[in-house]
C-alpha atoms as a PDB file:
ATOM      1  CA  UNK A   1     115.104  46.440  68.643  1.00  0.00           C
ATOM      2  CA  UNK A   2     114.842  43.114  70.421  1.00  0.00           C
ATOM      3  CA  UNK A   3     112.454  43.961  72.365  1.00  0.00           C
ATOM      4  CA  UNK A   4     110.070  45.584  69.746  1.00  0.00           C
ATOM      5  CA  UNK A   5     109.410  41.539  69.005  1.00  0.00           C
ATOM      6  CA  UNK A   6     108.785  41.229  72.590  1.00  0.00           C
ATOM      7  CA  UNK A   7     105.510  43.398  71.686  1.00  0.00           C
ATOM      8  CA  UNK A   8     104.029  40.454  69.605  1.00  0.00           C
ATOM      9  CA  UNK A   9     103.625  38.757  72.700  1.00  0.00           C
ATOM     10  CA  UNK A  10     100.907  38.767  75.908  1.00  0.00           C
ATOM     11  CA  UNK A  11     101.808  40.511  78.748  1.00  0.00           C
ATOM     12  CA  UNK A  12     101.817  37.504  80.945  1.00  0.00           C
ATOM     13  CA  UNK A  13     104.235  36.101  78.672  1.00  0.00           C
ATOM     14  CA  UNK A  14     106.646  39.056  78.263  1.00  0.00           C
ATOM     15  CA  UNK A  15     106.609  39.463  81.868  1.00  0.00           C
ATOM     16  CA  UNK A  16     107.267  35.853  82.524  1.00  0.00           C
ATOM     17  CA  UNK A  17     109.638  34.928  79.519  1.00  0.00           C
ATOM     18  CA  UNK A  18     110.890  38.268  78.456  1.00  0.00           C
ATOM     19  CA  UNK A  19     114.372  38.244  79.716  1.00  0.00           C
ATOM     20  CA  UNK A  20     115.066  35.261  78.826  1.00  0.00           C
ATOM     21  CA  UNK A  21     114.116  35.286  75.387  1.00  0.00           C
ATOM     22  CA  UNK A  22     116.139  38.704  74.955  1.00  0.00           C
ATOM     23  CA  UNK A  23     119.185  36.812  76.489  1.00  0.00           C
ATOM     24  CA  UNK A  24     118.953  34.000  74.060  1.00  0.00           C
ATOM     25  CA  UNK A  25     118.640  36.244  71.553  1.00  0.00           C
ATOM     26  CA  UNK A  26     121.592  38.370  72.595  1.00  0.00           C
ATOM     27  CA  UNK A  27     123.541  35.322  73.028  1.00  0.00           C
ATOM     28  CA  UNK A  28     122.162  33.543  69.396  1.00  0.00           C
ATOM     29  CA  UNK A  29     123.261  36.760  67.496  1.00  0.00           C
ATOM     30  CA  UNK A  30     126.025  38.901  69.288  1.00  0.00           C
ATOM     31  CA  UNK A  31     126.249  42.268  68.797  1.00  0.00           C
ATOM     32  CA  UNK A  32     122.994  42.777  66.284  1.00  0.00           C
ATOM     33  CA  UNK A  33     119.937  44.791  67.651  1.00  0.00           C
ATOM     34  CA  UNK A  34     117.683  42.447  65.191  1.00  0.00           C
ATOM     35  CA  UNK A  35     117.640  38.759  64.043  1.00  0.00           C
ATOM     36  CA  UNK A  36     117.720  37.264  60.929  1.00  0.00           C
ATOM     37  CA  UNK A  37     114.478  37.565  58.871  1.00  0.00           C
ATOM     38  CA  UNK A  38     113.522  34.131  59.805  1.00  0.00           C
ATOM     39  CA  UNK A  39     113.820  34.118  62.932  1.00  0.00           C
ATOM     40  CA  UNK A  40     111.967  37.063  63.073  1.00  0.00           C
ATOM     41  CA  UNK A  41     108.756  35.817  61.323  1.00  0.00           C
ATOM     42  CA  UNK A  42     109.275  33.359  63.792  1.00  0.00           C
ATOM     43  CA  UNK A  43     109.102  34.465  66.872  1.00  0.00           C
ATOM     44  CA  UNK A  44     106.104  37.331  65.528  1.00  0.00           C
ATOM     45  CA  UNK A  45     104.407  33.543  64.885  1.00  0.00           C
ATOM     46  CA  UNK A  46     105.202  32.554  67.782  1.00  0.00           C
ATOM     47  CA  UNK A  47     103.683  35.935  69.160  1.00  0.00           C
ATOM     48  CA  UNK A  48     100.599  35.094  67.650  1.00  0.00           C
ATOM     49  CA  UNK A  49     100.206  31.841  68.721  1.00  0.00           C
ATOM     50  CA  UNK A  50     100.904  32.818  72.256  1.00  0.00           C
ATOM     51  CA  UNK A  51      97.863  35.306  72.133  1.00  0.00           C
ATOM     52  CA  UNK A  52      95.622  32.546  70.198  1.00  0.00           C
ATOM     53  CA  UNK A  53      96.104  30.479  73.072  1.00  0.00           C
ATOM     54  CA  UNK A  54      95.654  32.369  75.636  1.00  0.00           C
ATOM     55  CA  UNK A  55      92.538  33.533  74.371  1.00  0.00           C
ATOM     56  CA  UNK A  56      91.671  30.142  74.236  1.00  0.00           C
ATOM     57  CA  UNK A  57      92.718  29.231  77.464  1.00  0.00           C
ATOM     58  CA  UNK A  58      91.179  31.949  79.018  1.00  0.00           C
ATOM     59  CA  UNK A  59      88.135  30.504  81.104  1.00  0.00           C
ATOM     60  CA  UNK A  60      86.512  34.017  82.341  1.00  0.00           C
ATOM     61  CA  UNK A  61      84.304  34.666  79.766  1.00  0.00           C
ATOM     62  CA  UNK A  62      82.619  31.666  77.582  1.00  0.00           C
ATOM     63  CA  UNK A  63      83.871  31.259  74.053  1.00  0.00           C
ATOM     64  CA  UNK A  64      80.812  32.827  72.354  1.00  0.00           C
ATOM     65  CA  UNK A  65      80.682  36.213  74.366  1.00  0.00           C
ATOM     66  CA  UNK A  66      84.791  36.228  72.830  1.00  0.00           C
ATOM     67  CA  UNK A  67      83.499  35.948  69.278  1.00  0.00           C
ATOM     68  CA  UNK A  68      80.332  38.030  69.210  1.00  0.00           C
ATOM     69  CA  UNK A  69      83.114  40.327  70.610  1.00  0.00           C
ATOM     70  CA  UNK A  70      85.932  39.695  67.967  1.00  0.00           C
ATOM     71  CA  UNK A  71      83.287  40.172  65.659  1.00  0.00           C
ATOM     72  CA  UNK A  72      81.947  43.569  66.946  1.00  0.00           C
ATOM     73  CA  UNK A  73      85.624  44.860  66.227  1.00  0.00           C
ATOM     74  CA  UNK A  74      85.673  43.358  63.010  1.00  0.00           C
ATOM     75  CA  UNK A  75      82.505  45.045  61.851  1.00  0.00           C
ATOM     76  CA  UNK A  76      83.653  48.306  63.423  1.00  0.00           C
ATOM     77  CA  UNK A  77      87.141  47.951  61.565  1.00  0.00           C
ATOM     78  CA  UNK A  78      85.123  47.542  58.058  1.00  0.00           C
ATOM     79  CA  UNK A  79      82.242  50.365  58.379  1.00  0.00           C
ATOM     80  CA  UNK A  80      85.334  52.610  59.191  1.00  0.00           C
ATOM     81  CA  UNK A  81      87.405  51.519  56.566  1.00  0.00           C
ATOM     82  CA  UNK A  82      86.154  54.133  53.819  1.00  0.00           C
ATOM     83  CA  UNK A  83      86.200  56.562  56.094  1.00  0.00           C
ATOM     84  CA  UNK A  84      89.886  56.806  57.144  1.00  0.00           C
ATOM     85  CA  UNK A  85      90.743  59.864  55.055  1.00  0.00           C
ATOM     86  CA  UNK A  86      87.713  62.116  55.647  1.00  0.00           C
ATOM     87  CA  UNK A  87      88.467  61.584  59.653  1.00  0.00           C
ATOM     88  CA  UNK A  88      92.008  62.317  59.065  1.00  0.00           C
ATOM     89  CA  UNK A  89      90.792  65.439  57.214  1.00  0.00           C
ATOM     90  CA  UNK A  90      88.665  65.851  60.074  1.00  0.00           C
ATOM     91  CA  UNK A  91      91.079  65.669  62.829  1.00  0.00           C
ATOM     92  CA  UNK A  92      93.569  68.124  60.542  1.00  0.00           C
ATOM     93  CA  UNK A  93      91.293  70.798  59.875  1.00  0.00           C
ATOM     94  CA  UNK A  94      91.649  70.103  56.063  1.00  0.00           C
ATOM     95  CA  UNK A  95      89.451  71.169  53.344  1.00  0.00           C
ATOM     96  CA  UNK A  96      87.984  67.814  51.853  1.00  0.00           C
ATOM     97  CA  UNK A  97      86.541  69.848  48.428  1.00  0.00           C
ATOM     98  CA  UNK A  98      89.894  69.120  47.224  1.00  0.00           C
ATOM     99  CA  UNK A  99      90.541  66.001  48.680  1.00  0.00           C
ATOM    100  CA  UNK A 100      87.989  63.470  48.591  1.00  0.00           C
ATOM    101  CA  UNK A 101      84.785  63.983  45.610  1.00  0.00           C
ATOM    102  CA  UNK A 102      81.548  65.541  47.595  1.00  0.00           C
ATOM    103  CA  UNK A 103      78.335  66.760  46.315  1.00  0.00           C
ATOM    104  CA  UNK A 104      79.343  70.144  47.624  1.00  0.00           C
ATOM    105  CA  UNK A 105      82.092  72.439  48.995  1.00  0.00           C
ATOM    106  CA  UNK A 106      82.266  73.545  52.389  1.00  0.00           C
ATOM    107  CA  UNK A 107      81.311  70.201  54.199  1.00  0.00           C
ATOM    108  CA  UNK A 108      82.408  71.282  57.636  1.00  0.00           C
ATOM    109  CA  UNK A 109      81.462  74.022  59.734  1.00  0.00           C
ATOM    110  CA  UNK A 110      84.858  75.810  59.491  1.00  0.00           C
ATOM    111  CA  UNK A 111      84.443  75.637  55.662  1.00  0.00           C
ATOM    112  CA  UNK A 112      81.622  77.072  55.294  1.00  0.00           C
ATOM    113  CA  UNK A 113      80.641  78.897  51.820  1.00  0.00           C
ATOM    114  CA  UNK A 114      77.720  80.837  50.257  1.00  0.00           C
ATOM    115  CA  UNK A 115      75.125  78.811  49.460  1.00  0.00           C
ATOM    116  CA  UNK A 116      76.366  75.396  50.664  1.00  0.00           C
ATOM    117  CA  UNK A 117      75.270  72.837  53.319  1.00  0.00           C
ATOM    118  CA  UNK A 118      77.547  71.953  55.887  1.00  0.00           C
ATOM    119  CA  UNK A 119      77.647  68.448  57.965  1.00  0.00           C
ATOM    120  CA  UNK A 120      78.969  68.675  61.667  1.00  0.00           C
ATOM    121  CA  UNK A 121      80.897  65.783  61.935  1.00  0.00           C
ATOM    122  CA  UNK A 122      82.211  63.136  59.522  1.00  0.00           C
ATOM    123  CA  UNK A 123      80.495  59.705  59.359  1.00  0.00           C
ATOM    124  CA  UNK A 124      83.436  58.039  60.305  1.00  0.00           C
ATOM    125  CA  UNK A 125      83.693  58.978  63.730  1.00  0.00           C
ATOM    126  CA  UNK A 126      81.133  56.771  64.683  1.00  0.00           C
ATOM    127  CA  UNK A 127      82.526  53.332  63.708  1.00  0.00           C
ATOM    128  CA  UNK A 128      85.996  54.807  65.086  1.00  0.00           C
ATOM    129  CA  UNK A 129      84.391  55.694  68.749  1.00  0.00           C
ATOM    130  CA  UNK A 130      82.831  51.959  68.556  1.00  0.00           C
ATOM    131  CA  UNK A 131      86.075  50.323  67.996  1.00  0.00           C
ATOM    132  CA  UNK A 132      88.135  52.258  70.355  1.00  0.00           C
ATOM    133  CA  UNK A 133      84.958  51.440  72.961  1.00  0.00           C
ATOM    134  CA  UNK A 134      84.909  47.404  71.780  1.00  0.00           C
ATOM    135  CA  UNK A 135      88.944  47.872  72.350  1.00  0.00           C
ATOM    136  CA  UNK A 136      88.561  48.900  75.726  1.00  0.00           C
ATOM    137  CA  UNK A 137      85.878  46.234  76.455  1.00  0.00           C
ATOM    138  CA  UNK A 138      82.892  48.514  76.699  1.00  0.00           C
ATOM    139  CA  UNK A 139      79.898  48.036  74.840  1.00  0.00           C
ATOM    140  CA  UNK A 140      77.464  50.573  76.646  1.00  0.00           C
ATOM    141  CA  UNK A 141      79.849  53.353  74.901  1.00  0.00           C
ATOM    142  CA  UNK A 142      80.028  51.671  71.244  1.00  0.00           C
ATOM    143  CA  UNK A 143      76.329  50.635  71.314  1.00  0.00           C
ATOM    144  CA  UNK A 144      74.801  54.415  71.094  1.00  0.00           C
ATOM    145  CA  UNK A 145      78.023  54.905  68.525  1.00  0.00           C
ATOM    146  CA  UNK A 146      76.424  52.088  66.328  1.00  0.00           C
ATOM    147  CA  UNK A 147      72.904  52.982  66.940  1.00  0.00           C
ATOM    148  CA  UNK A 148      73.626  56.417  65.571  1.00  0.00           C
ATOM    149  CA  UNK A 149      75.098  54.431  62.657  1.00  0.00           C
ATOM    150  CA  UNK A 150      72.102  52.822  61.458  1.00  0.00           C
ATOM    151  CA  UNK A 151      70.379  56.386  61.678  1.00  0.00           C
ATOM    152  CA  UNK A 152      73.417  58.308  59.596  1.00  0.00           C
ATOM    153  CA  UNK A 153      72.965  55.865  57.203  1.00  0.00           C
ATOM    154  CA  UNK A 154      68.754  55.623  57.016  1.00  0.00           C
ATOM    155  CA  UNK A 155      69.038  59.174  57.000  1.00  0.00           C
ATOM    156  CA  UNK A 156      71.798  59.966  53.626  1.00  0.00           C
ATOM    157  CA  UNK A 157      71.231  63.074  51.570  1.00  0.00           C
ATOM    158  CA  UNK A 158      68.347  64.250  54.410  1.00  0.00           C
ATOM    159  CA  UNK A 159      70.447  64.422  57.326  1.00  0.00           C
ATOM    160  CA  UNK A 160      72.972  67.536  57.764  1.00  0.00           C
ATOM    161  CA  UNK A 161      74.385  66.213  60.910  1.00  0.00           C
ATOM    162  CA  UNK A 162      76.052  63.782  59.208  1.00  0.00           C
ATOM    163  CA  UNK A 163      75.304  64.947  55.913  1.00  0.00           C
ATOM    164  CA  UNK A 164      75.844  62.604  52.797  1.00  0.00           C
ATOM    165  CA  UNK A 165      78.184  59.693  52.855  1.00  0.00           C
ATOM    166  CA  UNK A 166      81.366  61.684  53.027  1.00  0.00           C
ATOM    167  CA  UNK A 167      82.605  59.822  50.374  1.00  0.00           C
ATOM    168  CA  UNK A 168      81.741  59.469  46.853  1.00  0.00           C
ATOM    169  CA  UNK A 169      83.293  57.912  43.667  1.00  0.00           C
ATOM    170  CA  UNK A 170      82.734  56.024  41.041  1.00  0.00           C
ATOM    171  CA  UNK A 171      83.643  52.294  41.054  1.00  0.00           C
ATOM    172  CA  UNK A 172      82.025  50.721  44.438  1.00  0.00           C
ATOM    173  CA  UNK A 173      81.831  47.526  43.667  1.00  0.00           C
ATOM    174  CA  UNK A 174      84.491  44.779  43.298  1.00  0.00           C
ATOM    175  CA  UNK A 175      86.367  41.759  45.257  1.00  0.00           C
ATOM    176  CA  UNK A 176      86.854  44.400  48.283  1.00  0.00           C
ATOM    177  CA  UNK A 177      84.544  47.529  47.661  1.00  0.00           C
ATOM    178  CA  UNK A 178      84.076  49.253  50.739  1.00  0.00           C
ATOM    179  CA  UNK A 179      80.929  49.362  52.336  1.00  0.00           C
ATOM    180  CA  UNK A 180      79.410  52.582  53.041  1.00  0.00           C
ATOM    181  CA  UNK A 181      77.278  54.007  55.609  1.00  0.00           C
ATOM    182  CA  UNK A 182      73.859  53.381  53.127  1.00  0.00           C
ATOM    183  CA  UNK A 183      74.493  49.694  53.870  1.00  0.00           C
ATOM    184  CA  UNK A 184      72.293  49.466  56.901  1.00  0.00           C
ATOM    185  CA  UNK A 185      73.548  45.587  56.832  1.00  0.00           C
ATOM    186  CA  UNK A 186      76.627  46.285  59.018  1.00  0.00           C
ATOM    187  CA  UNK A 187      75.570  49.055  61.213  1.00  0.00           C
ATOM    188  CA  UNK A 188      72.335  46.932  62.112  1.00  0.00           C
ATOM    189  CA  UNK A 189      74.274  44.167  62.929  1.00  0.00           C
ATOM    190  CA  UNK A 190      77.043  45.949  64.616  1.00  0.00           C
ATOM    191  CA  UNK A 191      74.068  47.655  66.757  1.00  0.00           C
ATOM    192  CA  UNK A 192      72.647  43.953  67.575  1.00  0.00           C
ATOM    193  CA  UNK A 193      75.893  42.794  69.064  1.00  0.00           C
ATOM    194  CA  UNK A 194      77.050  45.514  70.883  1.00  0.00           C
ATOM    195  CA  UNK A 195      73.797  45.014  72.328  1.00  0.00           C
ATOM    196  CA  UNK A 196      74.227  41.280  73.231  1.00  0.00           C
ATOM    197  CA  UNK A 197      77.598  42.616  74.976  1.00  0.00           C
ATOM    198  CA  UNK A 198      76.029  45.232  76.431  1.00  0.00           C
ATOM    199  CA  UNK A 199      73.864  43.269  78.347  1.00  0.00           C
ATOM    200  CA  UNK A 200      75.584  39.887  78.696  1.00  0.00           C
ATOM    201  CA  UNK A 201      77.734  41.181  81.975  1.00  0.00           C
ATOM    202  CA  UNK A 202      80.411  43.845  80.012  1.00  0.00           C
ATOM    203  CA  UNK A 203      82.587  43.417  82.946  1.00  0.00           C
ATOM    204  CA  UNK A 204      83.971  40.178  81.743  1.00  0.00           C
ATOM    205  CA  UNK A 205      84.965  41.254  78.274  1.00  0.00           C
ATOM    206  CA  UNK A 206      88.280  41.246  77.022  1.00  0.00           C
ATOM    207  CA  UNK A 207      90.131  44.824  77.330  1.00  0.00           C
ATOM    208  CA  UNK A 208      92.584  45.161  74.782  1.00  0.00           C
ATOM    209  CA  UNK A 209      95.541  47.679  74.562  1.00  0.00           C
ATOM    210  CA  UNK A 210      95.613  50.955  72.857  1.00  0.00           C
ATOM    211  CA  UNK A 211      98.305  49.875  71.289  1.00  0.00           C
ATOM    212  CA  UNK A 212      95.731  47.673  68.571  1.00  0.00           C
ATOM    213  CA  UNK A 213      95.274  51.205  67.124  1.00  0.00           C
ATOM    214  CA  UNK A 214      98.204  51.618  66.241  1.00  0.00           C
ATOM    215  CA  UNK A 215      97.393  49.615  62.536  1.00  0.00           C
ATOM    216  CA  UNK A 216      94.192  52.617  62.341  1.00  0.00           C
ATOM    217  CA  UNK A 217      96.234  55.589  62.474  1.00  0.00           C
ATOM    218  CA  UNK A 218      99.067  54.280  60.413  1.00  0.00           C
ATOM    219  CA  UNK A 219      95.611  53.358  58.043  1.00  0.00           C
ATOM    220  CA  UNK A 220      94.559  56.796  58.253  1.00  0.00           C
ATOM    221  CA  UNK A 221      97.691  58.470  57.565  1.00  0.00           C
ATOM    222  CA  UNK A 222      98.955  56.802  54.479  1.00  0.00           C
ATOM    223  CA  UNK A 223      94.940  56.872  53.093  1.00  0.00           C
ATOM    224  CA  UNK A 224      94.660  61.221  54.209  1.00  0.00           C
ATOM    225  CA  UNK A 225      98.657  61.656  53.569  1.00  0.00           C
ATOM    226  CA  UNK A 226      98.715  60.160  50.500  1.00  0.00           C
ATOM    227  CA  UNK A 227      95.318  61.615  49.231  1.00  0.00           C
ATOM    228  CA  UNK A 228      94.612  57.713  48.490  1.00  0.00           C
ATOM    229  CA  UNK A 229      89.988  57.240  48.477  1.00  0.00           C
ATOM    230  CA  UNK A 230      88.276  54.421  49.141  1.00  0.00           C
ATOM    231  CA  UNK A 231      87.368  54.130  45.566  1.00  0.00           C
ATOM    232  CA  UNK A 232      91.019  54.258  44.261  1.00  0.00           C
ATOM    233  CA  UNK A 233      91.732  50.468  42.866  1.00  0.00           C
ATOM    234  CA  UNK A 234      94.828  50.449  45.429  1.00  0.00           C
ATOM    235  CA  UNK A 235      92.660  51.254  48.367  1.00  0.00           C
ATOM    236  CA  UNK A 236      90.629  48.315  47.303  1.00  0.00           C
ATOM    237  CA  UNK A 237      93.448  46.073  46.502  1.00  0.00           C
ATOM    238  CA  UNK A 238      95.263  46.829  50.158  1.00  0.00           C
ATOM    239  CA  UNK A 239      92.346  46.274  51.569  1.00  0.00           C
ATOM    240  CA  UNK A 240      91.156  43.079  50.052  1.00  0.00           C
ATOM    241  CA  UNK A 241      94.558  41.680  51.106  1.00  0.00           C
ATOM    242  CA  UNK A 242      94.245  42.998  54.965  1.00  0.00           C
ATOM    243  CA  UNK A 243      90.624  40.954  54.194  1.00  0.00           C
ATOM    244  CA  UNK A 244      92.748  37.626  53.716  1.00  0.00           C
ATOM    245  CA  UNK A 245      95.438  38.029  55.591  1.00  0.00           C
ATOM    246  CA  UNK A 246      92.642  38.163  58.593  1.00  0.00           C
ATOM    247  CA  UNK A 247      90.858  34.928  57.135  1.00  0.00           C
ATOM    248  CA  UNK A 248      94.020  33.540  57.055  1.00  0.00           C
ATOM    249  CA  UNK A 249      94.760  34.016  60.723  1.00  0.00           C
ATOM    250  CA  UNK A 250      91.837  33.041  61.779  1.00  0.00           C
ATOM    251  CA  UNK A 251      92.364  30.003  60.296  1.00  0.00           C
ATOM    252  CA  UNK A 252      95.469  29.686  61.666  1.00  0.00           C
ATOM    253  CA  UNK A 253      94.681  30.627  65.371  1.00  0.00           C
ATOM    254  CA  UNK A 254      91.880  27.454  65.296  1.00  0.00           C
ATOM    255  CA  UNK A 255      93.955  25.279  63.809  1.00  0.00           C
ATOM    256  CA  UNK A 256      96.115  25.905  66.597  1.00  0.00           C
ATOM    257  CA  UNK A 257      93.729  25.885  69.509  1.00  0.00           C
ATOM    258  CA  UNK A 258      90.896  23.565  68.004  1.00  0.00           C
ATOM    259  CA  UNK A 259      88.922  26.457  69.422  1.00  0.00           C
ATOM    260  CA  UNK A 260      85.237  27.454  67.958  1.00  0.00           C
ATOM    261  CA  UNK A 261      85.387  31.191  68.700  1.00  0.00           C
ATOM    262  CA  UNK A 262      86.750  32.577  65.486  1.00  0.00           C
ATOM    263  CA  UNK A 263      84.006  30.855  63.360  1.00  0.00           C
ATOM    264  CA  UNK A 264      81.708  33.742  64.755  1.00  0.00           C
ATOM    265  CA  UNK A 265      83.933  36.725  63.441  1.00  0.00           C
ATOM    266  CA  UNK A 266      84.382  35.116  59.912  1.00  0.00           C
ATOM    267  CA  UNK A 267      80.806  34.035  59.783  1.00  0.00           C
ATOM    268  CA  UNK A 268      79.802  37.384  60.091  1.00  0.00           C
ATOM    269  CA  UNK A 269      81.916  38.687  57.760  1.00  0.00           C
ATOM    270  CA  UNK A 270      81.430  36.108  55.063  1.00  0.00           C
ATOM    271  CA  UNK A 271      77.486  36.788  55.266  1.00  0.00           C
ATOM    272  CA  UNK A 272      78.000  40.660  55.377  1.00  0.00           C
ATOM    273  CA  UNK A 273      81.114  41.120  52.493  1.00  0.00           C
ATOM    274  CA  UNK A 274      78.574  38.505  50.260  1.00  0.00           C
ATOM    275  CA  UNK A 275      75.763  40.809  50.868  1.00  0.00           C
ATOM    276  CA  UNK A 276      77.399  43.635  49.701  1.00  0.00           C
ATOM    277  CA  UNK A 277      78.956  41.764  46.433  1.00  0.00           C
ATOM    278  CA  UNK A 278      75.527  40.669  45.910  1.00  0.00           C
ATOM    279  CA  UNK A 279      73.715  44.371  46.231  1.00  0.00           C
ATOM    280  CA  UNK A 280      76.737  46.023  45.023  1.00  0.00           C
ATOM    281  CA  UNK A 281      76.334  48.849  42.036  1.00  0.00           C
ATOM    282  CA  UNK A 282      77.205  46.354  39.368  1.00  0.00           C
ATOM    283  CA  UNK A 283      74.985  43.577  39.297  1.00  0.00           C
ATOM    284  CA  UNK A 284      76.899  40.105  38.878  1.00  0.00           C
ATOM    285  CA  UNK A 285      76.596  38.205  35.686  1.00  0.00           C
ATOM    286  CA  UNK A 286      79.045  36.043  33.724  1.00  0.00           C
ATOM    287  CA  UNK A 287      81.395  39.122  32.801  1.00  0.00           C
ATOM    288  CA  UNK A 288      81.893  39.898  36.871  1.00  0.00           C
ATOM    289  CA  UNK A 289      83.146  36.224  37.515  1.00  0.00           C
ATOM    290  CA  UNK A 290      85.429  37.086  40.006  1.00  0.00           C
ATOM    291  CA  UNK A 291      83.074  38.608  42.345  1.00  0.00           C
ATOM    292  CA  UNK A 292      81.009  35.580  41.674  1.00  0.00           C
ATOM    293  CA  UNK A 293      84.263  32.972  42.419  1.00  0.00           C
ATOM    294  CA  UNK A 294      84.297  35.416  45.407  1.00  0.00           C
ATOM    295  CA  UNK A 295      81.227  34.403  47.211  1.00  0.00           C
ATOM    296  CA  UNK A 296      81.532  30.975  46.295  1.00  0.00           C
ATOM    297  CA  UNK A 297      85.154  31.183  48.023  1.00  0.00           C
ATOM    298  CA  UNK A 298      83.940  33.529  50.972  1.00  0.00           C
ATOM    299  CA  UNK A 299      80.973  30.827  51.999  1.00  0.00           C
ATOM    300  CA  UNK A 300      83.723  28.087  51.761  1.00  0.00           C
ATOM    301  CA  UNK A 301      85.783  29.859  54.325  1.00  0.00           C
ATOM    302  CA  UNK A 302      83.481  28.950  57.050  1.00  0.00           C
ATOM    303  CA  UNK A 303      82.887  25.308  56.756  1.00  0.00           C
ATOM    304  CA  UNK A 304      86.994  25.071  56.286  1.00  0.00           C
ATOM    305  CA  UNK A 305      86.952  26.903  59.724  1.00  0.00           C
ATOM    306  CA  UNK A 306      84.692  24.374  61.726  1.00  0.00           C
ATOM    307  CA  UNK A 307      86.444  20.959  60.155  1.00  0.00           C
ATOM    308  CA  UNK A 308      89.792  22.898  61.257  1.00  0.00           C
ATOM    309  CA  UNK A 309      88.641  22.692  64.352  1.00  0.00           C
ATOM    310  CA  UNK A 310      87.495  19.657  64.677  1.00  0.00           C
ATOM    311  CA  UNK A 311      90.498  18.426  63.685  1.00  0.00           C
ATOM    312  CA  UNK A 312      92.304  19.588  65.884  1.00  0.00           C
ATOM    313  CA  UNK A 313      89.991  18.497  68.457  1.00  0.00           C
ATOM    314  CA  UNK A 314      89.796  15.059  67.552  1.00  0.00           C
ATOM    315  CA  UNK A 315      93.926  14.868  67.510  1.00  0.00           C
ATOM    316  CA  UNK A 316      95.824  13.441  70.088  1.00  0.00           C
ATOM    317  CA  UNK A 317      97.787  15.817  72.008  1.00  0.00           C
ATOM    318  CA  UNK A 318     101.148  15.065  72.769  1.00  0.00           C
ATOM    319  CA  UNK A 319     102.944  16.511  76.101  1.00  0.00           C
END
């Protein structure tokens, strides 16, 4: 089980360092296949750290092509996000009439009924074949994905290839209410930088295991296993805290390396998560304060994000 840590860390580094942190390990705690709990959150830190500096050390590409990229994959992540148990329906062949609420029965072509419309594919698809694309480091493949986005979504209740959102409840609004494929705000933006990576030399992006997908399927089976919607208050709550857990390392990764390039990924989600608190179904007033305290707290994010690294810049380095 050793080496399952081993995971949390680059290549280079495994390759480099591997046996000998498996022998210290081995040598620290004899005869156990796992270490202590803190010296497991420890080295899965030190995992992290590893990557955030290579990244930052990584010279290849400028800083700014790495962000508008991280960001991408962000934005891809959250448009699929309400989507994760219609694809897994999808995928399984399983009747979503009893599964998620639509406006009809019979929402896919092998489900067919008298008298109601059927959709050819589910929505979420399309953010799911941009992320696996922006994964692999190839934007010419997620930017028709996204571009077919923005039309699903200008296109709702009109459209049968896509038909209606695939997902529909009562509730959307809230600290982390998912944002559907009617918010045009994300796909259009998703479009734009896929197109900025499309045509700013793809070859040098970053290509990223398959193993980062790891986190979507495990998504999409406890969210389609579990029966649990996007408008279910423990969807929300799961995913407000993947929301801040990802703020949180962001944070963390430029305090670390002083490095600018995850200030584009949070400022684009700050300006896209306030949009849709701001447009959401319920319209914010004094008995919504939280969503209010939200914003505030979301636009706060970024500035804390710069001065972090300029601090870091501006300290001496020791060694």
């Amino acid at each position: 089980m050793n080496r399952l840590l081993l995971a949390a860390y680059p290549k280079t580094y495994r390759d480099q360092h591997g046996d000998e942190l498996l022998g210290c390990l081995a040598e620290a705690h004899p005869g156990r296949s796992w270490p202590p709990p803190r010296e497991t959150v420890a080295l899965l830190r030190g995992g992290v750290q590893a990557h955030a500096r290579g990244a930052a050390e990584d010279t290849t590409r400028p800083w700014w092509l790495d962000g508008i990229h991280l960001a991408a994959l962000v934005l891809a992540a959250l448009a699929l996000m309400p989507y994760l148990q219609d694809v897994w329906d999808w995928a399984l062949r399983i009747e979503p009439g009893n599964a998620v609420g639509f406006h009809h029965a019979g929402w896919y072509p092998w489900a067919q009924g008298p008298g109601t419309p059927t959709r050819m594919l589910p929505y979420g698809l399309l953010p799911l074949i941009a992320l696996v694309a922006l994964l692999r480091g190839k934007p010419w493949v997620a930017l028709p994905a996204s571009a077919l986005m923005i039309y699903a979504g200008a296109t709702l209740g009109s459209s049968t290839l896509f038909g209606d959102e695939g997902v529909v409840g009562v509730g959307y609004y809230g600290l982390a209410a998912p944002i559907r494929a009617g918010d045009l705000a994300l796909s259009v933006t998703l479009c734009a930088a896929c197109a900025v990576l499309a045509l700013r030399r793809p070859q040098r992006l970053r290509r990223r295991s398959y193993g980062w997908l790891v986190p979507v399927v495990l998504a999409m089976f406890v969210a389609g296993a579990l029966r649990i919607a996007s408008y279910d208050p423990w969807f929300q709550r799961a995913q407000l805290l993947v929301e801040v857990l990802a703020l949180l390392a962001a944070w963390w990764a430029t305090t670390t390396t002083g490095d600018f390039r995850w200030t584009i990924p949070v400022a684009t989600f700050v300006l896209l998560r306030a949009h849709a608190l701001l447009t959401s179904a319920m319209p914010l007033d004094i008995r919504h304060i939280s969503e209010a305290a939200l914003v505030l707290v979301l636009f706060a994010a970024l500035p804390v994000l710069v001065a972090a690294a300029q601090t870091r810049r501006s300290s001496p380095r020791i060694g």
